[in-house]
PDB file of N, CA and C in Angstrom:
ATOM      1  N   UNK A   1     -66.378  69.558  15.657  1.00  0.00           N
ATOM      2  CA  UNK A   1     -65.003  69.196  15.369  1.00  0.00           C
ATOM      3  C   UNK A   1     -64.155  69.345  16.627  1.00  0.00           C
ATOM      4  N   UNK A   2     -64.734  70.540  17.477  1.00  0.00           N
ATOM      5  CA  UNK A   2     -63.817  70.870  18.592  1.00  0.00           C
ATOM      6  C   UNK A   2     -63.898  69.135  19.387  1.00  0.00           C
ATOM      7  N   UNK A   3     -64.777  68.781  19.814  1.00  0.00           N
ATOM      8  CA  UNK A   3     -65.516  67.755  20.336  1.00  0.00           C
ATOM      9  C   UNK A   3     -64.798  66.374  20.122  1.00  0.00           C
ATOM     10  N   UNK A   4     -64.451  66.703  18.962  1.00  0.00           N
ATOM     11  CA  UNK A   4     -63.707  65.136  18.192  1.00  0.00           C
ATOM     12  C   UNK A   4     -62.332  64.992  18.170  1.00  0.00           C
ATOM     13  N   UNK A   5     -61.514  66.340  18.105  1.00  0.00           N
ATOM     14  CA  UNK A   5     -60.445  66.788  18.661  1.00  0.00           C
ATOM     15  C   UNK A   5     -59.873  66.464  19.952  1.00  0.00           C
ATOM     16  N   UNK A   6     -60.843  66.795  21.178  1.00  0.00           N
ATOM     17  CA  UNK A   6     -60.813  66.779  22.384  1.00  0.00           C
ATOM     18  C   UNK A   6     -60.490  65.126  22.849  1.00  0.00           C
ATOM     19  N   UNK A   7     -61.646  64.275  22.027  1.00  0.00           N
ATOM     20  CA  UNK A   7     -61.868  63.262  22.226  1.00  0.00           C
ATOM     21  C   UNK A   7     -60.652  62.254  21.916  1.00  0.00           C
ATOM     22  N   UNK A   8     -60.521  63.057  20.477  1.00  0.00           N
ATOM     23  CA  UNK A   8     -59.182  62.015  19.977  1.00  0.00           C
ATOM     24  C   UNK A   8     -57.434  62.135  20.631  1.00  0.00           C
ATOM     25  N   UNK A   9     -57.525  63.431  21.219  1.00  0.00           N
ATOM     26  CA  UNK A   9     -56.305  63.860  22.124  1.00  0.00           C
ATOM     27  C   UNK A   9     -56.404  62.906  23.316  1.00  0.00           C
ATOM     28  N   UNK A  10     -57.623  62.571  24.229  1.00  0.00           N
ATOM     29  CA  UNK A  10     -58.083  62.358  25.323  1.00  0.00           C
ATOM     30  C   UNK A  10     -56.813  61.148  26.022  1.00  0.00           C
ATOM     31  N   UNK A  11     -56.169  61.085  27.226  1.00  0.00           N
ATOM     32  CA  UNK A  11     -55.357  59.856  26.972  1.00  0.00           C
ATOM     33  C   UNK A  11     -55.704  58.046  27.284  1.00  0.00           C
ATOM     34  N   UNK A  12     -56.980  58.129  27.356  1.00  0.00           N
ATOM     35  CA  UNK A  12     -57.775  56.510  27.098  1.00  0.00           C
ATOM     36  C   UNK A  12     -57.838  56.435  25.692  1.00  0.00           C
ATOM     37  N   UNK A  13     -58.768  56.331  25.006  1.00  0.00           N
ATOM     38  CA  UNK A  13     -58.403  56.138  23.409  1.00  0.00           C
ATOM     39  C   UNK A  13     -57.097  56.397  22.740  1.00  0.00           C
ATOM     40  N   UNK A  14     -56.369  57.347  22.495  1.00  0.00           N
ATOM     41  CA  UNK A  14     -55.252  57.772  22.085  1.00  0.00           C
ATOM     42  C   UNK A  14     -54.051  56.356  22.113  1.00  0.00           C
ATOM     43  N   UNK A  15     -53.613  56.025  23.291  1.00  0.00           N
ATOM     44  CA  UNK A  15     -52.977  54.969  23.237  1.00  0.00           C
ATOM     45  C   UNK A  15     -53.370  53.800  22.011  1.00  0.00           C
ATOM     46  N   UNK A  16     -54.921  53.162  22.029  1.00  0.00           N
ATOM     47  CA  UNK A  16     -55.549  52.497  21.109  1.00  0.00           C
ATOM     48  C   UNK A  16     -55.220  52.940  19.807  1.00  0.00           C
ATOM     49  N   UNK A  17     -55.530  53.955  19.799  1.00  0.00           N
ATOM     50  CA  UNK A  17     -55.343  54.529  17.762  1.00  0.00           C
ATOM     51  C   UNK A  17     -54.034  54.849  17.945  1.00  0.00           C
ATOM     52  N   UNK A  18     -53.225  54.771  18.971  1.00  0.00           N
ATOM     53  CA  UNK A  18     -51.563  54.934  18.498  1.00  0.00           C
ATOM     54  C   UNK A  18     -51.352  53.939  18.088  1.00  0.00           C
ATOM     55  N   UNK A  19     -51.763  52.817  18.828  1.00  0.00           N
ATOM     56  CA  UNK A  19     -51.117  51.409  18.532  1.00  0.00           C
ATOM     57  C   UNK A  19     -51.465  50.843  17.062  1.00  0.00           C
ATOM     58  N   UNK A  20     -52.704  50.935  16.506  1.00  0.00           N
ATOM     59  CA  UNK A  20     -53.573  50.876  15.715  1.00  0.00           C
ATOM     60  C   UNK A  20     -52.889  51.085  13.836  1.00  0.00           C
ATOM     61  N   UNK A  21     -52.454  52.513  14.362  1.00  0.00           N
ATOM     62  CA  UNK A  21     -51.801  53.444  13.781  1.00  0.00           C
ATOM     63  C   UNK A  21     -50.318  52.293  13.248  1.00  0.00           C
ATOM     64  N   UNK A  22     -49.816  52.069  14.226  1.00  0.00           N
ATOM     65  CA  UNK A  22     -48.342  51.414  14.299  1.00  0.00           C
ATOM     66  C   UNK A  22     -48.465  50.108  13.632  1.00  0.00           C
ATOM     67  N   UNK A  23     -49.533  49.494  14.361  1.00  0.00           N
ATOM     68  CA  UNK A  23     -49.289  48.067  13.252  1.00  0.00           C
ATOM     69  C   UNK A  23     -49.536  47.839  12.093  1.00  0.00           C
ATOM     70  N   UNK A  24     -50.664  49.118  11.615  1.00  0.00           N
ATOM     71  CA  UNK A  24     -51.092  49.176  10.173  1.00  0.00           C
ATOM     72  C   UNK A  24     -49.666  49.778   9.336  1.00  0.00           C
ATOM     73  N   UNK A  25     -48.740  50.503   9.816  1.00  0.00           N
ATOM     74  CA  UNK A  25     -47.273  51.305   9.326  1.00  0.00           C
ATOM     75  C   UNK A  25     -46.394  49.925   9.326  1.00  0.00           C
ATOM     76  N   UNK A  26     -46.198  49.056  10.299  1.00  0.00           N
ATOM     77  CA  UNK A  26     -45.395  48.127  10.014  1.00  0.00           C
ATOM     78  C   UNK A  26     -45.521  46.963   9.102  1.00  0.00           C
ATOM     79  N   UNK A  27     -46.837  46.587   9.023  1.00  0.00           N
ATOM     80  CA  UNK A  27     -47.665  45.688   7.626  1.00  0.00           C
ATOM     81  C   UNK A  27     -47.786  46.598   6.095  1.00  0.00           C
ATOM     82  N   UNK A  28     -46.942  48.090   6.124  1.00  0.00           N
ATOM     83  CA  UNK A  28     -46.968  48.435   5.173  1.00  0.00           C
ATOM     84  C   UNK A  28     -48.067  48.716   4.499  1.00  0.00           C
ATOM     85  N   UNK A  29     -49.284  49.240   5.220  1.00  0.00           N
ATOM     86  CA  UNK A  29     -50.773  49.904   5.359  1.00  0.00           C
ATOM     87  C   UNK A  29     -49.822  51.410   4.917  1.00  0.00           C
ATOM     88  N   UNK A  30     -50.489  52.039   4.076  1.00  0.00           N
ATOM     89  CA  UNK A  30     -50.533  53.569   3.844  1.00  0.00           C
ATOM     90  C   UNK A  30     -51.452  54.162   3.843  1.00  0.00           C
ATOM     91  N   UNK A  31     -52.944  53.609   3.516  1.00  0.00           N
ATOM     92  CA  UNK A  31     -54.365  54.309   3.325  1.00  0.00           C
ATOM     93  C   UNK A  31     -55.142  53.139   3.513  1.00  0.00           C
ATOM     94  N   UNK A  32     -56.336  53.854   3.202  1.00  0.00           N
ATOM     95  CA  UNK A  32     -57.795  52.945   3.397  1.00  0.00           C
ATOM     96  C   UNK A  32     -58.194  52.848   2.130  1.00  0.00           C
ATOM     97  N   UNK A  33     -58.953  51.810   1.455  1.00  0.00           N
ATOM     98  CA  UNK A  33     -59.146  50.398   2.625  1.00  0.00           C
ATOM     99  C   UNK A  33     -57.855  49.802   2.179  1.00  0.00           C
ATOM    100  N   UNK A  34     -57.060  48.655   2.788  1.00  0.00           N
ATOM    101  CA  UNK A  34     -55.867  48.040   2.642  1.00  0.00           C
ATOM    102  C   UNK A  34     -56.430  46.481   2.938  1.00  0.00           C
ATOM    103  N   UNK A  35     -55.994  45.306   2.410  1.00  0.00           N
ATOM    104  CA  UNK A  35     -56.715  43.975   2.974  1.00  0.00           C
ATOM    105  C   UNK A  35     -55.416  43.187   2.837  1.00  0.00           C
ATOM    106  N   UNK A  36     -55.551  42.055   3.514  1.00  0.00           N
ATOM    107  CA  UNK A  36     -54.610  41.003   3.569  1.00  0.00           C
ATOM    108  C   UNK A  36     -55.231  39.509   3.157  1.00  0.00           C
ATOM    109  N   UNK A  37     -54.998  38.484   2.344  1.00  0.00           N
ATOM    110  CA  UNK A  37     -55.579  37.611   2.220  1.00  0.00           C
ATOM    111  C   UNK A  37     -54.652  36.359   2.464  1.00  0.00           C
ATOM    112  N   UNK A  38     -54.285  35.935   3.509  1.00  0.00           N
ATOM    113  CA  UNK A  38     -53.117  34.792   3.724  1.00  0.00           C
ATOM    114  C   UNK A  38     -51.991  35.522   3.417  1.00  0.00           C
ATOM    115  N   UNK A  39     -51.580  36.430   4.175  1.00  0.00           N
ATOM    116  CA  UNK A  39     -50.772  37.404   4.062  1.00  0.00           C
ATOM    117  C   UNK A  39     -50.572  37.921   2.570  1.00  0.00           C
ATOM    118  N   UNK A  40     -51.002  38.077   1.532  1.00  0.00           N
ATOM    119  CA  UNK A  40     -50.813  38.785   0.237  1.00  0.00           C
ATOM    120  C   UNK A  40     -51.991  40.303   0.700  1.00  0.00           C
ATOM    121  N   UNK A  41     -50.770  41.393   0.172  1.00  0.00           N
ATOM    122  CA  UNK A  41     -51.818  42.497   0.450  1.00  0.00           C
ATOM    123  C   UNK A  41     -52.642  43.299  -0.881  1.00  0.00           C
ATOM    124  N   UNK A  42     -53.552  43.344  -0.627  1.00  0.00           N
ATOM    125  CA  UNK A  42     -54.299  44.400  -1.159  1.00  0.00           C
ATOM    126  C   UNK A  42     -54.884  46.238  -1.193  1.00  0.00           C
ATOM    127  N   UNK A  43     -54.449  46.540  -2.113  1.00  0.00           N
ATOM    128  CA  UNK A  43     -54.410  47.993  -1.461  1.00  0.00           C
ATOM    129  C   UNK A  43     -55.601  48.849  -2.389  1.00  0.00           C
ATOM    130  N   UNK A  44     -56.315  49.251  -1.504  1.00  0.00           N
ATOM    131  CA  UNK A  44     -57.295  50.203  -2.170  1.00  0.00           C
ATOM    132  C   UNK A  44     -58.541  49.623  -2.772  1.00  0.00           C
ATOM    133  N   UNK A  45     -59.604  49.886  -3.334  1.00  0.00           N
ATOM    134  CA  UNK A  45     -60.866  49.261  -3.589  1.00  0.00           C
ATOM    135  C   UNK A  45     -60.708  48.578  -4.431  1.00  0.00           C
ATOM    136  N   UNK A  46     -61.541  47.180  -4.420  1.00  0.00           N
ATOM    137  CA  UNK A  46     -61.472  46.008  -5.507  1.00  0.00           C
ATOM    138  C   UNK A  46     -62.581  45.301  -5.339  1.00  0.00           C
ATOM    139  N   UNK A  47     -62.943  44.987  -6.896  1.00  0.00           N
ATOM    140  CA  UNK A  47     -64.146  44.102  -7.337  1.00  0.00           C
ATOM    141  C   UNK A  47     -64.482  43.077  -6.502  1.00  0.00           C
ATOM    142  N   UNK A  48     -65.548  42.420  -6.271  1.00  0.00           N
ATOM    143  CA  UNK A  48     -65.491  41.307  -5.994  1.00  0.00           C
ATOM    144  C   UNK A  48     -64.970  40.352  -6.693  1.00  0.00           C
ATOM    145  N   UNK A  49     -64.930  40.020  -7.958  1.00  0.00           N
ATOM    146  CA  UNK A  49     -64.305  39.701  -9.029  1.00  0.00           C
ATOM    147  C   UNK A  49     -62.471  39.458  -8.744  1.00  0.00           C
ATOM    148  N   UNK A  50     -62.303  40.546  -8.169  1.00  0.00           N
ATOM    149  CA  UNK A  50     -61.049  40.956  -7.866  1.00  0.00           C
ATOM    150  C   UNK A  50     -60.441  39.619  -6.788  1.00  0.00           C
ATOM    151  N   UNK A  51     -61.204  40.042  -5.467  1.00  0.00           N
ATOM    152  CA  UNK A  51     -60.841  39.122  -3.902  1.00  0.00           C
ATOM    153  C   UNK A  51     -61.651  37.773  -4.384  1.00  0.00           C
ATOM    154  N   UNK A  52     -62.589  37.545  -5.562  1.00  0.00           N
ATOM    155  CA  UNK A  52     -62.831  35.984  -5.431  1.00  0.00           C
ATOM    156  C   UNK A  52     -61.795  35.035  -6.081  1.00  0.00           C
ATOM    157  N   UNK A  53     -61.099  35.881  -7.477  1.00  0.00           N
ATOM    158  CA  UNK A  53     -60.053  35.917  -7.837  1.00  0.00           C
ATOM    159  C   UNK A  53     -58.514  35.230  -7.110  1.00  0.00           C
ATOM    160  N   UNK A  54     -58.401  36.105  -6.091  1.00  0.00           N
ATOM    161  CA  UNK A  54     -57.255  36.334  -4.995  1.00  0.00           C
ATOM    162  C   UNK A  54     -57.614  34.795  -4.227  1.00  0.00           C
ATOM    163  N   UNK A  55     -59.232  35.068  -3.517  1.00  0.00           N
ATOM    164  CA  UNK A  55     -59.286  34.021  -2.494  1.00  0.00           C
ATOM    165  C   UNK A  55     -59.237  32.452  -3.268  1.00  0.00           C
ATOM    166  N   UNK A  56     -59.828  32.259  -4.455  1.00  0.00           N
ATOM    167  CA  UNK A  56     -59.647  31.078  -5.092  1.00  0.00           C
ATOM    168  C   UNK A  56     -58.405  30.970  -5.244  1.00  0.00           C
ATOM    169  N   UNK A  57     -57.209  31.410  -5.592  1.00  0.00           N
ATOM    170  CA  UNK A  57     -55.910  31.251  -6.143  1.00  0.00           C
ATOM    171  C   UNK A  57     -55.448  30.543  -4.127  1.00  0.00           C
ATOM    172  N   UNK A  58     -55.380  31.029  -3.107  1.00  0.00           N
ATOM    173  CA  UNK A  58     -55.406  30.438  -1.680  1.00  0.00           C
ATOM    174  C   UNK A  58     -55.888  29.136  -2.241  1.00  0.00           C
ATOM    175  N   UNK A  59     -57.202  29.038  -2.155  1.00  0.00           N
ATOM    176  CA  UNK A  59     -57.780  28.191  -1.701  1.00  0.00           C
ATOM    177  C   UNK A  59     -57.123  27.016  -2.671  1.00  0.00           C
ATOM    178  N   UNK A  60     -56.686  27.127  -4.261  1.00  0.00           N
ATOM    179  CA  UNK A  60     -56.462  26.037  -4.552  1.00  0.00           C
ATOM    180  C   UNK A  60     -54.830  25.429  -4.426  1.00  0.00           C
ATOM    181  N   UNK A  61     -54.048  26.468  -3.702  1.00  0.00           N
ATOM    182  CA  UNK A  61     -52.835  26.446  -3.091  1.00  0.00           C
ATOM    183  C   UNK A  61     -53.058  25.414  -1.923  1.00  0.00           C
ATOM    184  N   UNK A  62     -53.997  25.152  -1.195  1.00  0.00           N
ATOM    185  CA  UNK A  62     -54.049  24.842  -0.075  1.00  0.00           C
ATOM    186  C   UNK A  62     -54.975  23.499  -0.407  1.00  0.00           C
ATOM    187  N   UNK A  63     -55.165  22.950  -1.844  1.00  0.00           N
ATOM    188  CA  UNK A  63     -55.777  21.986  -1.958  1.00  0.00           C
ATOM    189  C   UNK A  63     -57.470  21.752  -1.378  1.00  0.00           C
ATOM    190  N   UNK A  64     -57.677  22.918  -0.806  1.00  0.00           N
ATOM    191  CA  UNK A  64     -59.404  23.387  -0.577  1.00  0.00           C
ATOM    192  C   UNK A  64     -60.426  23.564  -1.647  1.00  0.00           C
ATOM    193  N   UNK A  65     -61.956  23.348  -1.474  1.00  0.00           N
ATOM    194  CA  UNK A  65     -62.550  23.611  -2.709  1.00  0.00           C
ATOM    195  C   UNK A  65     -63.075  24.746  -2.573  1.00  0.00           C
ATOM    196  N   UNK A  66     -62.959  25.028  -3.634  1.00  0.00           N
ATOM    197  CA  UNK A  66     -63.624  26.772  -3.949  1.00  0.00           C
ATOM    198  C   UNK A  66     -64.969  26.501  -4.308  1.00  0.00           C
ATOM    199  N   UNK A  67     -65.595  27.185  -3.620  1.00  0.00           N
ATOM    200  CA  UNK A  67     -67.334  27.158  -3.199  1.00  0.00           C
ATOM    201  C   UNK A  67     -67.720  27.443  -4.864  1.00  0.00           C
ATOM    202  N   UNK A  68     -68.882  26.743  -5.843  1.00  0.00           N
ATOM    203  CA  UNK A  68     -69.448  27.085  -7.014  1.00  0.00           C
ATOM    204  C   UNK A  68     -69.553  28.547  -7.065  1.00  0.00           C
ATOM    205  N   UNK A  69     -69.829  29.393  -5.920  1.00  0.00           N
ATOM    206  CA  UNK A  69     -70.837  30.641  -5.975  1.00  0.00           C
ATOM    207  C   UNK A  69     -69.450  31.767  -6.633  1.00  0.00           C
ATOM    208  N   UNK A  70     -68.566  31.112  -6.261  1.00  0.00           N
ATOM    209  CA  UNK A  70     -66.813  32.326  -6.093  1.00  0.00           C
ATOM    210  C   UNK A  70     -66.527  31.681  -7.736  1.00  0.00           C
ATOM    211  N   UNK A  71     -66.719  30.758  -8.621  1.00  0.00           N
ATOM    212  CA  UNK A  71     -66.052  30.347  -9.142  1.00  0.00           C
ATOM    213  C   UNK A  71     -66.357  31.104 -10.763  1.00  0.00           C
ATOM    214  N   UNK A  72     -65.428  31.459 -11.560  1.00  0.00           N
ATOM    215  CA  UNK A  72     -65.787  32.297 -12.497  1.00  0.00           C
ATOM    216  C   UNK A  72     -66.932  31.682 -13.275  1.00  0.00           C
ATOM    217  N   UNK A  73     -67.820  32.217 -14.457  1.00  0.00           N
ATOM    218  CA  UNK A  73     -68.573  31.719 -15.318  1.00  0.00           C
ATOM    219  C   UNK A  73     -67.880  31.037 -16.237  1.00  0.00           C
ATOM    220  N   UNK A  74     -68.347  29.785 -16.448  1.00  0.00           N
ATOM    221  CA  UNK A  74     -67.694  28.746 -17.339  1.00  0.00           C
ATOM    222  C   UNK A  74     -66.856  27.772 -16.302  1.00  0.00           C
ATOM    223  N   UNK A  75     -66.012  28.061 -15.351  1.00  0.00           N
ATOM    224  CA  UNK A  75     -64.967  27.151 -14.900  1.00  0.00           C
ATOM    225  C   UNK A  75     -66.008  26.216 -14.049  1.00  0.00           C
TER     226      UNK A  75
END
């Protein structure tokens, strides 16, 4: 732990995970995992069910076809 401490203080990396840090706070990131899908955010763990859901609703916004494999059973 001492080791990882040292490392993460160090001032080469540090700058990186400051910045890191900052853009995930200004996109309104609070925790892990967080996702963005055509800018709509997602926060915290989700089904696949969930993001094929999300990504089909894009895709038919945008007049694109949604691949058979994403598409619910029956539709």
């Amino acid at each position: 732990m001492k080791r990882f401490e040292e490392a993460l203080a160090a001032s080469r990396p540090k700058p990186l995970i400051d910045a890191d840090l900052a853009e995930g706070r200004s996109l309104g990131l609070t925790g892990t995992p967080g996702f963005f899908v055509n800018g709509r955010f997602i926060s915290g763990a989700r089904s696949f069910e969930d993001f094929a859901k999300l990504i089909n609703e894009e895709l038919t916004k945008r007049n694109l076809p949604v691949p058979a494999a994403a598409r619910p059973a029956g539709a």
